[in-house]
C-alpha atoms as a PDB file:
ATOM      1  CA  UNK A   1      21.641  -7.894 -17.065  1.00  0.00           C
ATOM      2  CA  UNK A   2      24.761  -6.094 -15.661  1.00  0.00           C
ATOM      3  CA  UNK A   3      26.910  -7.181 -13.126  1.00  0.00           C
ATOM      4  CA  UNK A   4      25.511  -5.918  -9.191  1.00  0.00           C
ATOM      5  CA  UNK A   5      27.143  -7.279  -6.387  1.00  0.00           C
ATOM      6  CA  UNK A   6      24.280  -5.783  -4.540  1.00  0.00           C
ATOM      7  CA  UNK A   7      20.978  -7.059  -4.801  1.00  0.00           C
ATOM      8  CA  UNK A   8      18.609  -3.840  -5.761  1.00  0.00           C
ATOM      9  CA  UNK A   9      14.808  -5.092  -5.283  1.00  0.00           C
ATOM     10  CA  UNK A  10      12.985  -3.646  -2.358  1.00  0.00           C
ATOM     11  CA  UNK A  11       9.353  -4.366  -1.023  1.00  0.00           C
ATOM     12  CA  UNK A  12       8.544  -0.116  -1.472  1.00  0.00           C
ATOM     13  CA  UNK A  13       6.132  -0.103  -4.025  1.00  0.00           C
ATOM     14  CA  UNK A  14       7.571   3.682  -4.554  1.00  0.00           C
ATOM     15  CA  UNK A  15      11.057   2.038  -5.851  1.00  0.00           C
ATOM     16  CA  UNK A  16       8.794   0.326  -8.781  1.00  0.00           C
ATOM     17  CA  UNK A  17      11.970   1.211 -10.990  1.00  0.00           C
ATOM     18  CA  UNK A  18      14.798  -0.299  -9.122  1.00  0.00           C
ATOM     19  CA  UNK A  19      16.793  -2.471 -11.784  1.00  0.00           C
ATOM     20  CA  UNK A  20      16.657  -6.246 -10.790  1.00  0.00           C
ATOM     21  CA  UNK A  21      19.383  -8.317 -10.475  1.00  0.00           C
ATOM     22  CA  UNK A  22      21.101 -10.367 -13.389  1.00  0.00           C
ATOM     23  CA  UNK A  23      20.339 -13.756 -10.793  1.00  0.00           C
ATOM     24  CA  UNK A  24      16.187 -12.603 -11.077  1.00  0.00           C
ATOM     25  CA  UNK A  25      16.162 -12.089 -15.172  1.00  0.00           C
ATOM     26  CA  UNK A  26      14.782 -14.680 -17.298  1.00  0.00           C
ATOM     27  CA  UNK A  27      18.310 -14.636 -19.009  1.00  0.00           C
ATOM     28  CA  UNK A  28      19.624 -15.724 -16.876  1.00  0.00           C
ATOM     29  CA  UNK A  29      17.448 -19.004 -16.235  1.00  0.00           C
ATOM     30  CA  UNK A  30      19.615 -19.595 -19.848  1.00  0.00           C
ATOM     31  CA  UNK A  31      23.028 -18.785 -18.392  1.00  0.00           C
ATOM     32  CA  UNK A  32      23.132 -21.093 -15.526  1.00  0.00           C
ATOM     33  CA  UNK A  33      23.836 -24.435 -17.430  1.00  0.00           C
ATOM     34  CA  UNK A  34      26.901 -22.662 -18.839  1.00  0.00           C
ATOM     35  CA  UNK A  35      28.247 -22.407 -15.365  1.00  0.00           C
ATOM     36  CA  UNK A  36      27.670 -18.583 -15.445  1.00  0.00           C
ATOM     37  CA  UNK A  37      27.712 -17.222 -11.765  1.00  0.00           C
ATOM     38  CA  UNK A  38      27.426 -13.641 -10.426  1.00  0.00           C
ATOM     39  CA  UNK A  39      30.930 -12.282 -10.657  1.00  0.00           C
ATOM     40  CA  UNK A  40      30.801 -13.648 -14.470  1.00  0.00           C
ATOM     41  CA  UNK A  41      29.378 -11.897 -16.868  1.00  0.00           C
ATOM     42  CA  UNK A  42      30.985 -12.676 -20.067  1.00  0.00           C
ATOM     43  CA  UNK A  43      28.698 -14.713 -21.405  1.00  0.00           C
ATOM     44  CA  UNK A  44      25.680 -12.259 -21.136  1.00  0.00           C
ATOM     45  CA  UNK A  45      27.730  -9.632 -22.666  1.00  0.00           C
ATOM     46  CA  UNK A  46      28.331 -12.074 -25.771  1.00  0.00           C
ATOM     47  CA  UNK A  47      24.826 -11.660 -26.207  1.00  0.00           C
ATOM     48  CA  UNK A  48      23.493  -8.585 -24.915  1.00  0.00           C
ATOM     49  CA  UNK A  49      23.872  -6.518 -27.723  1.00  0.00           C
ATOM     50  CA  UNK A  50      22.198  -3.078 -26.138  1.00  0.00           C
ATOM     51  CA  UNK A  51      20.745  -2.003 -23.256  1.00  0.00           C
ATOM     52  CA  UNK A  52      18.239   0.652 -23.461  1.00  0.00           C
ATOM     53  CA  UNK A  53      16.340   2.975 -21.345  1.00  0.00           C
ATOM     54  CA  UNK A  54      12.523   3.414 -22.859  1.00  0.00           C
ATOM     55  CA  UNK A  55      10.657   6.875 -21.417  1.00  0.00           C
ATOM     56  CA  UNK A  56       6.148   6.297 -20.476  1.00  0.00           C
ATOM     57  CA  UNK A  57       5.051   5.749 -23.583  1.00  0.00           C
ATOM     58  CA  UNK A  58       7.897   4.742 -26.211  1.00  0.00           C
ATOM     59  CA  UNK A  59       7.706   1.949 -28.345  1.00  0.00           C
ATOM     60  CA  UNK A  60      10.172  -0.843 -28.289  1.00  0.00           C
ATOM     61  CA  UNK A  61       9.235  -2.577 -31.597  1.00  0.00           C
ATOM     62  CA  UNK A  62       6.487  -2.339 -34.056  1.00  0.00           C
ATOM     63  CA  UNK A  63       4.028  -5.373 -35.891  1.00  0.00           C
ATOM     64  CA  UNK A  64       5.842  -6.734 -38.766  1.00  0.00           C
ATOM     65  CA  UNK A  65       9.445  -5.074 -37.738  1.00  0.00           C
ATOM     66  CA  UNK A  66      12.589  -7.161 -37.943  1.00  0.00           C
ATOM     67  CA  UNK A  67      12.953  -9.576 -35.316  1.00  0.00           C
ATOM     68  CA  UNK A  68      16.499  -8.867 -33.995  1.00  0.00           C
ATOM     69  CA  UNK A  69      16.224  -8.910 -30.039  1.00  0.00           C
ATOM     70  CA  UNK A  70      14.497 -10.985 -27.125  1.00  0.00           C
ATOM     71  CA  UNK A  71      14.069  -8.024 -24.569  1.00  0.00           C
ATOM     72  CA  UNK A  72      14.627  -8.736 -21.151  1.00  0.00           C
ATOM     73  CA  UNK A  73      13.104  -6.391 -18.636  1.00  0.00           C
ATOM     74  CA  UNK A  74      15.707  -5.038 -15.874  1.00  0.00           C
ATOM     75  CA  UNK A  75      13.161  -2.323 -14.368  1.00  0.00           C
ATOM     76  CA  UNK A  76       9.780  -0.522 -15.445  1.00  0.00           C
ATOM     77  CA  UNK A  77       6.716  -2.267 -17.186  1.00  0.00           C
ATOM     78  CA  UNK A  78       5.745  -3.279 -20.549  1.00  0.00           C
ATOM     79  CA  UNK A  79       2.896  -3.792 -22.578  1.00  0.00           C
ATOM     80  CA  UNK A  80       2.283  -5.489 -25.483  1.00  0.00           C
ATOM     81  CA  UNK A  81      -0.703  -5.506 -28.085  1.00  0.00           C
ATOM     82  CA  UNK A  82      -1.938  -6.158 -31.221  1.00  0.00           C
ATOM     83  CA  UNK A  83      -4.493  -4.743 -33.488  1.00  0.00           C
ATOM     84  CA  UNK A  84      -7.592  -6.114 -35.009  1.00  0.00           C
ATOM     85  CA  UNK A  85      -8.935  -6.532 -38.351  1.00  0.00           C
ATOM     86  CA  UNK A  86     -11.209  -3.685 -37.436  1.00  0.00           C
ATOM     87  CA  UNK A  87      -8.446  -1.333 -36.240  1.00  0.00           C
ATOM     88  CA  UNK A  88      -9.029  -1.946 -32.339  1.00  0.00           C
ATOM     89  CA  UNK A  89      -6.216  -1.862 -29.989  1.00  0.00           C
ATOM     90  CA  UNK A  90      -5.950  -5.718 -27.918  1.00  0.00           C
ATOM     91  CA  UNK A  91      -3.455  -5.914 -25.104  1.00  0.00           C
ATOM     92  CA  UNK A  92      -1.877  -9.221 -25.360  1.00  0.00           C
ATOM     93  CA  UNK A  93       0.449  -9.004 -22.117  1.00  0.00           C
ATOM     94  CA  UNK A  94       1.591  -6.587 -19.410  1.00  0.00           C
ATOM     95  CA  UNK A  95       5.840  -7.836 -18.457  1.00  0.00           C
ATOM     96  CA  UNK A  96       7.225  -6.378 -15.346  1.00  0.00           C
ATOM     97  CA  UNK A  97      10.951  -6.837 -14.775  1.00  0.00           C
ATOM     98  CA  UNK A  98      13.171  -9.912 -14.804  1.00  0.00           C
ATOM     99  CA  UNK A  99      10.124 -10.977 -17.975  1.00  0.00           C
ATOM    100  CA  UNK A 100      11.254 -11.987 -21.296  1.00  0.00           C
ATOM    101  CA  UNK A 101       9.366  -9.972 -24.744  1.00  0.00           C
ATOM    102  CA  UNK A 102       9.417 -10.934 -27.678  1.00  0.00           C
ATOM    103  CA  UNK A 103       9.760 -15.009 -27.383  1.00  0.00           C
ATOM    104  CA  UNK A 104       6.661 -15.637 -29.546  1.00  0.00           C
ATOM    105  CA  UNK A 105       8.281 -14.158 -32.268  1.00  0.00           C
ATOM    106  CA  UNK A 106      11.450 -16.222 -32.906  1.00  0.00           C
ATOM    107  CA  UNK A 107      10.334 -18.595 -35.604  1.00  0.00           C
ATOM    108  CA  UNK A 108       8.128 -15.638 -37.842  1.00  0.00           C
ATOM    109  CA  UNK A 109      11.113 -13.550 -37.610  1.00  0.00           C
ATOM    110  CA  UNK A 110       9.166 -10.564 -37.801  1.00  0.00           C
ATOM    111  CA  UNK A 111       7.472  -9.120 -34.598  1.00  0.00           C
ATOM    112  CA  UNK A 112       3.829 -10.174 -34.158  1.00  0.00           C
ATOM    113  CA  UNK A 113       2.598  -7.188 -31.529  1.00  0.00           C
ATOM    114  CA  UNK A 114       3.829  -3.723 -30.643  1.00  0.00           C
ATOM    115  CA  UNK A 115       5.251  -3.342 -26.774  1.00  0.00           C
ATOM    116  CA  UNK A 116       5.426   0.018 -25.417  1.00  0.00           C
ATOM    117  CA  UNK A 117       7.013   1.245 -22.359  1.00  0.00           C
ATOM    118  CA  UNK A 118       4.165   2.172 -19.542  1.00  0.00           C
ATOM    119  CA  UNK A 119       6.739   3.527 -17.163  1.00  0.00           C
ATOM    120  CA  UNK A 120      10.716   4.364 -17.391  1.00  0.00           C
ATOM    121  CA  UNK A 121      11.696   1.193 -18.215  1.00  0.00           C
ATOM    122  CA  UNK A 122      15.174  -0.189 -18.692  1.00  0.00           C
ATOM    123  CA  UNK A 123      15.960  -3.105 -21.166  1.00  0.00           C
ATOM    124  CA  UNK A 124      18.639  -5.376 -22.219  1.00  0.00           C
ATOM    125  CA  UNK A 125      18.603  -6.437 -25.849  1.00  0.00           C
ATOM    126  CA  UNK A 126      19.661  -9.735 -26.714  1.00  0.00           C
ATOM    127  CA  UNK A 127      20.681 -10.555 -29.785  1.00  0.00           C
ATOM    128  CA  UNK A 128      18.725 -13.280 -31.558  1.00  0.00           C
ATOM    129  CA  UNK A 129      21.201 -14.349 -33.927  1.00  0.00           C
ATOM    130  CA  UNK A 130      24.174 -14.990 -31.218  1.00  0.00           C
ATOM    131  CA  UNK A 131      21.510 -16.154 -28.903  1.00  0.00           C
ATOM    132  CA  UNK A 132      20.672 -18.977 -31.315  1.00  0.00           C
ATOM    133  CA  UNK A 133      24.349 -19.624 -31.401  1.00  0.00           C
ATOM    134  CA  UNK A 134      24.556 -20.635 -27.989  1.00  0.00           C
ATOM    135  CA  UNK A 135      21.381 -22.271 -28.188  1.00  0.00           C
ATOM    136  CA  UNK A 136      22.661 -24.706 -30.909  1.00  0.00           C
ATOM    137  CA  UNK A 137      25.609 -25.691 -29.310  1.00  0.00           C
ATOM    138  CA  UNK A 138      23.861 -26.472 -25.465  1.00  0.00           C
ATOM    139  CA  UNK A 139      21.472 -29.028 -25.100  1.00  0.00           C
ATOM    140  CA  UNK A 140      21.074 -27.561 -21.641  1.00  0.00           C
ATOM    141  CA  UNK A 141      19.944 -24.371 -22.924  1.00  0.00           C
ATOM    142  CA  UNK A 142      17.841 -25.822 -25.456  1.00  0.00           C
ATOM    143  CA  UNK A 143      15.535 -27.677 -22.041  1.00  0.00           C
ATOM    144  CA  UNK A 144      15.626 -24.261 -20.224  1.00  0.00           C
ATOM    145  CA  UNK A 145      14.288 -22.618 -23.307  1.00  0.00           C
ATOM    146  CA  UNK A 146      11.629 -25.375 -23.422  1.00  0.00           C
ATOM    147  CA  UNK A 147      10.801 -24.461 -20.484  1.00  0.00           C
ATOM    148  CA  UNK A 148      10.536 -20.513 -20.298  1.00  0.00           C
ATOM    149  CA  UNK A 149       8.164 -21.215 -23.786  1.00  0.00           C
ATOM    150  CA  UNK A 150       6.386 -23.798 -21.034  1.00  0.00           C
ATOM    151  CA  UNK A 151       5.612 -21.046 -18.833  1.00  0.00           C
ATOM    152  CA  UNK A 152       4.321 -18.867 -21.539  1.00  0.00           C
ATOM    153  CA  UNK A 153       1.930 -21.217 -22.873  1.00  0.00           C
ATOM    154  CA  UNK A 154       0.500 -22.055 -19.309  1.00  0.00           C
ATOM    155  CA  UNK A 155      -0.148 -18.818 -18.882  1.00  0.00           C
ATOM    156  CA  UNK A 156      -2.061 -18.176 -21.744  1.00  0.00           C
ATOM    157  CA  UNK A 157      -4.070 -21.283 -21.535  1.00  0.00           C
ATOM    158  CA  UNK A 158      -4.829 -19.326 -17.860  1.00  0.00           C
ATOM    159  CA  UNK A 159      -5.791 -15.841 -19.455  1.00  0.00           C
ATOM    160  CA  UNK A 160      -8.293 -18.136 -21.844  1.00  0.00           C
ATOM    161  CA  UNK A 161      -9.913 -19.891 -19.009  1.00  0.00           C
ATOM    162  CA  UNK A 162      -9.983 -16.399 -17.288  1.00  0.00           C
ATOM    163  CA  UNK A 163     -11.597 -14.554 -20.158  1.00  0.00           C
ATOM    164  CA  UNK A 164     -14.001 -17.662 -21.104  1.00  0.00           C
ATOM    165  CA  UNK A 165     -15.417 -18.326 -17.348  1.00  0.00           C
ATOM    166  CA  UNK A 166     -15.040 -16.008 -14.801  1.00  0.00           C
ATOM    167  CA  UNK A 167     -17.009 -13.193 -13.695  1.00  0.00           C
ATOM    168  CA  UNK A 168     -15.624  -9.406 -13.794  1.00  0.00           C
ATOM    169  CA  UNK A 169     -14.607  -9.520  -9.767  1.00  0.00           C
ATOM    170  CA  UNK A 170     -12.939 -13.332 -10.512  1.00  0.00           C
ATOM    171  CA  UNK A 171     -11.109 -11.921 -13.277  1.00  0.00           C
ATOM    172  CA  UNK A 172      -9.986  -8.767 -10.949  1.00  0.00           C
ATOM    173  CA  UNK A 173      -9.198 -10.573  -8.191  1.00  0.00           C
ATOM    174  CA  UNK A 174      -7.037 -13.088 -10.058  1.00  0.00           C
ATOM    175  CA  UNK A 175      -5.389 -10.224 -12.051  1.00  0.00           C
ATOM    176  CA  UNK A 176      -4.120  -8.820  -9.157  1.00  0.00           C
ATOM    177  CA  UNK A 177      -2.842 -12.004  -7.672  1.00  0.00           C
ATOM    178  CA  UNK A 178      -1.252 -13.097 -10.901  1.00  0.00           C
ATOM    179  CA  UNK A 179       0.734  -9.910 -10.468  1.00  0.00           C
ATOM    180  CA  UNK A 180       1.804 -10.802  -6.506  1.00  0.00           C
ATOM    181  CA  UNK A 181       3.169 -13.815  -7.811  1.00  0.00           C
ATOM    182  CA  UNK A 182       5.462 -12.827 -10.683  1.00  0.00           C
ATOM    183  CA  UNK A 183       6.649  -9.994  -8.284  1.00  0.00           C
ATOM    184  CA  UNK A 184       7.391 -12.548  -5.850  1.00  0.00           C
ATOM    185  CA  UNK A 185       9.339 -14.565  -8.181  1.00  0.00           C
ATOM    186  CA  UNK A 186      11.662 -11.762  -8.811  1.00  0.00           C
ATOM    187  CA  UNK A 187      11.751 -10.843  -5.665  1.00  0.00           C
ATOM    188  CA  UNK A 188       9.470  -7.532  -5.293  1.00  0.00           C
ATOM    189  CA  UNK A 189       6.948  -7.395  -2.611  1.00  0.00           C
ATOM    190  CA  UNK A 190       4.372  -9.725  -3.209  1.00  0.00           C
ATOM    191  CA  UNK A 191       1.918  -7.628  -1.335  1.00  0.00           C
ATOM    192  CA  UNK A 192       2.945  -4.000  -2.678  1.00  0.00           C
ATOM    193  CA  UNK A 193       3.740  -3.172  -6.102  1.00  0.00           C
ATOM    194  CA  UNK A 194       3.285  -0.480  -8.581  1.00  0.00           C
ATOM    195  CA  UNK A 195       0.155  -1.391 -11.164  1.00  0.00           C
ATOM    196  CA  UNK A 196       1.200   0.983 -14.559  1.00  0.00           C
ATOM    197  CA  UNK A 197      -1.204  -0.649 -15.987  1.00  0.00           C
ATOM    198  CA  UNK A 198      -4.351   2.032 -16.682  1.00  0.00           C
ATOM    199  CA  UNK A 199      -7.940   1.104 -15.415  1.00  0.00           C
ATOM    200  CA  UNK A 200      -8.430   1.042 -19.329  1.00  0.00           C
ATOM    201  CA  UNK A 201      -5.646  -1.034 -20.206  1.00  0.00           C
ATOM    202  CA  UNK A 202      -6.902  -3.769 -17.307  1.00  0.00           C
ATOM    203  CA  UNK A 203     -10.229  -3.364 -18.661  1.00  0.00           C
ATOM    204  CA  UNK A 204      -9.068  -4.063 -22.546  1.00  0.00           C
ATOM    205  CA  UNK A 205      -6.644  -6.967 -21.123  1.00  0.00           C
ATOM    206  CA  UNK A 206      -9.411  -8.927 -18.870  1.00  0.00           C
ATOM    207  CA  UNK A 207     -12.327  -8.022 -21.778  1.00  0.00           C
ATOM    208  CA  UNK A 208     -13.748  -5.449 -19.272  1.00  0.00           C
ATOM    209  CA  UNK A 209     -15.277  -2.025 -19.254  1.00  0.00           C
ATOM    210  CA  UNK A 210     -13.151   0.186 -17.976  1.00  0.00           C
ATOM    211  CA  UNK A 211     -15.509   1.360 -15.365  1.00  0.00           C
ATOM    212  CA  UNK A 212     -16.284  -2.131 -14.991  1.00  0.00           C
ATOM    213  CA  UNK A 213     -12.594  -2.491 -13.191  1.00  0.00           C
ATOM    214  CA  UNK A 214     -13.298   0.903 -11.345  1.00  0.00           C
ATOM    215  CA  UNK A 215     -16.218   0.199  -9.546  1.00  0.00           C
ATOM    216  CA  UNK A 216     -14.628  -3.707  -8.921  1.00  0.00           C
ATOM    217  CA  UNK A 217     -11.070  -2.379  -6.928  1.00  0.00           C
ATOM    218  CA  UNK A 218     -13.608   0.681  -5.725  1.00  0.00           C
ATOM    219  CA  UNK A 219     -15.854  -2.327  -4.161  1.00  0.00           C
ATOM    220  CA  UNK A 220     -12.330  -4.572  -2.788  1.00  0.00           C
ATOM    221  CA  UNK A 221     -10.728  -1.495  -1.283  1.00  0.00           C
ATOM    222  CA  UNK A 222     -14.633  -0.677   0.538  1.00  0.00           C
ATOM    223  CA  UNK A 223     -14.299  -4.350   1.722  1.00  0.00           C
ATOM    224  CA  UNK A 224     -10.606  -4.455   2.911  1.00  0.00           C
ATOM    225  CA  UNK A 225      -9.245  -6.362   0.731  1.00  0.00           C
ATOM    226  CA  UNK A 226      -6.849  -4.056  -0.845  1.00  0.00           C
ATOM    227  CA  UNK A 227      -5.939  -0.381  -0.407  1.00  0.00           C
ATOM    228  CA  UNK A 228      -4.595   1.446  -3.149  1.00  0.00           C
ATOM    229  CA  UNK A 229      -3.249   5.319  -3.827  1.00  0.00           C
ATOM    230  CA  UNK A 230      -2.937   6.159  -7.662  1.00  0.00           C
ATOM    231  CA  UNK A 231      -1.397   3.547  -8.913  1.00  0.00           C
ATOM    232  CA  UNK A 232       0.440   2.144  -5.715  1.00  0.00           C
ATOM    233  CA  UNK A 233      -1.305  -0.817  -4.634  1.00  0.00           C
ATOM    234  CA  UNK A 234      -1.344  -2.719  -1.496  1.00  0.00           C
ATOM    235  CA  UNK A 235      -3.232  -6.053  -1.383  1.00  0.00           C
ATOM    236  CA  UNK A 236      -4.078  -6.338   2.177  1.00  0.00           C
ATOM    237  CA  UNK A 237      -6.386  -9.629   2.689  1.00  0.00           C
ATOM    238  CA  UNK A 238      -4.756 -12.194   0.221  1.00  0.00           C
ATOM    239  CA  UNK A 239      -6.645 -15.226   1.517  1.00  0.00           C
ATOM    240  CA  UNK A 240     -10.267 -13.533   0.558  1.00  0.00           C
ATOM    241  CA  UNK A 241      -8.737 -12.068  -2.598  1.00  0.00           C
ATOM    242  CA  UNK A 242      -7.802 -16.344  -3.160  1.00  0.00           C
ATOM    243  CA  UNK A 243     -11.590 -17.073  -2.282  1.00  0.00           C
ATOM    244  CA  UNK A 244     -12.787 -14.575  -5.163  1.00  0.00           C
ATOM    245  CA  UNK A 245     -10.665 -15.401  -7.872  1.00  0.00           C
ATOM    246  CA  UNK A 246     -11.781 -19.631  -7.484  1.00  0.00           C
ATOM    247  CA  UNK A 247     -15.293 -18.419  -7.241  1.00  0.00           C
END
């Protein structure tokens, strides 16, 4: 969300914390029909109220806090998660930067989930009230907003089917190339990328034990399909990895 007349992505999966570019944020897919270009920045800084740097393990907002900011993602990782009638921790979504957090929220005014940093992470903070501002007066915005929330519900009608139908190594396989993807979008190596999410977080997120996801990237990296230090991962045979996740 600030102004960098060099673009700073790279395909290392080692630079996982590079800040992306204002032209890869899901702000600025809002910005555009306002005539906003790179060298302008006004407009985001009428409603970027903060911008924050979150340490591993800090929490952005809390269930049933004030709903006062859409956070956009500029570098780091994200997860958010509710809890259950029974006190059980579900992860709800994992948002990597150039992601939006918090859109699901703008009508309760009240935060419905708790998102916690799972690296360094920097955010911008955009405040709802002037957002809505902007949004009243642009029809334009208004359609890109429409479709953002689009995306959002596509993707969860995806994380049903893949929870309802498909087997732990589908679910793995299509996890992992869900990931490529939004990296791609932004820009990030499609092939390389940092996963901060834990074995057990995956697990809780695709409804699988954690060992189940162990012994599932311990069988893909045995086959060649991906190779994987830590949490650097490289996914090396795409094609298969497409072949397992449509079953």
């Amino acid at each position: 969300m600030i102004n960098q007349p060099i673009r700073l992505v790279s395909s290392n999966p080692t630079l996982g914390c590079t800040p992306i570019t204002c032209k890869d944020c899901g702000v600025y897919q809002l910005c555009l029909p306002m005539g906003l270009n790179q060298s302008d920045t006004s407009l985001l800084d009428s409603i970027v109220k903060r911008k924050q740097v979150y340490k591993r393990g800090e929490v952005l907002y809390r269930v049933g806090q004030p709903f006062e900011y859409i956070y956009a993602v500029r570098s780091g990782s994200v997860k958010t998660y509710i809890f259950t009638d029974d006190g059980r921790v579900q992860i709800t979504g994992f948002h990597i930067a150039g992601e939006l957090i918090g859109l699901n929220d703008i009508d309760s005014r009240v935060y419905s989930c708790e998102a916690r940093a799972l690296e360094t992470t920097s955010v911008c903070e955009v405040s709802i009230d002037r957002f809505q501002e902007l949004v009243e007066k642009s029809p334009s915005i208004q359609y890109q907003m429409l479709k953002i929330m689009s995306g959002e519900i596509r993707h969860n009608q995806e994380l049903m089917l893949l929870l309802g139908k498909k087997s732990a190594e589908e679910r793995v396989a299509t996890y992992l190339l869900s990931l490529s993807r939004r990296f791609e979008r932004r820009n990030y190596s499609p092939a390389q990328f940092n996963l901060s999410m834990s074995r057990s977080d995956i697990g809780n997120y695709l409804g699988l034990a954690e060992e189940t996801v162990c012994r599932v990237l311990a069988r893909f990296q045995d086959e060649g399909l991906i190779t994987s230090q830590r949490r650097q991962i490289n996914l090396v045979d795409m094609d298969r990895l497409k072949n397992i996740a449509r079953g």
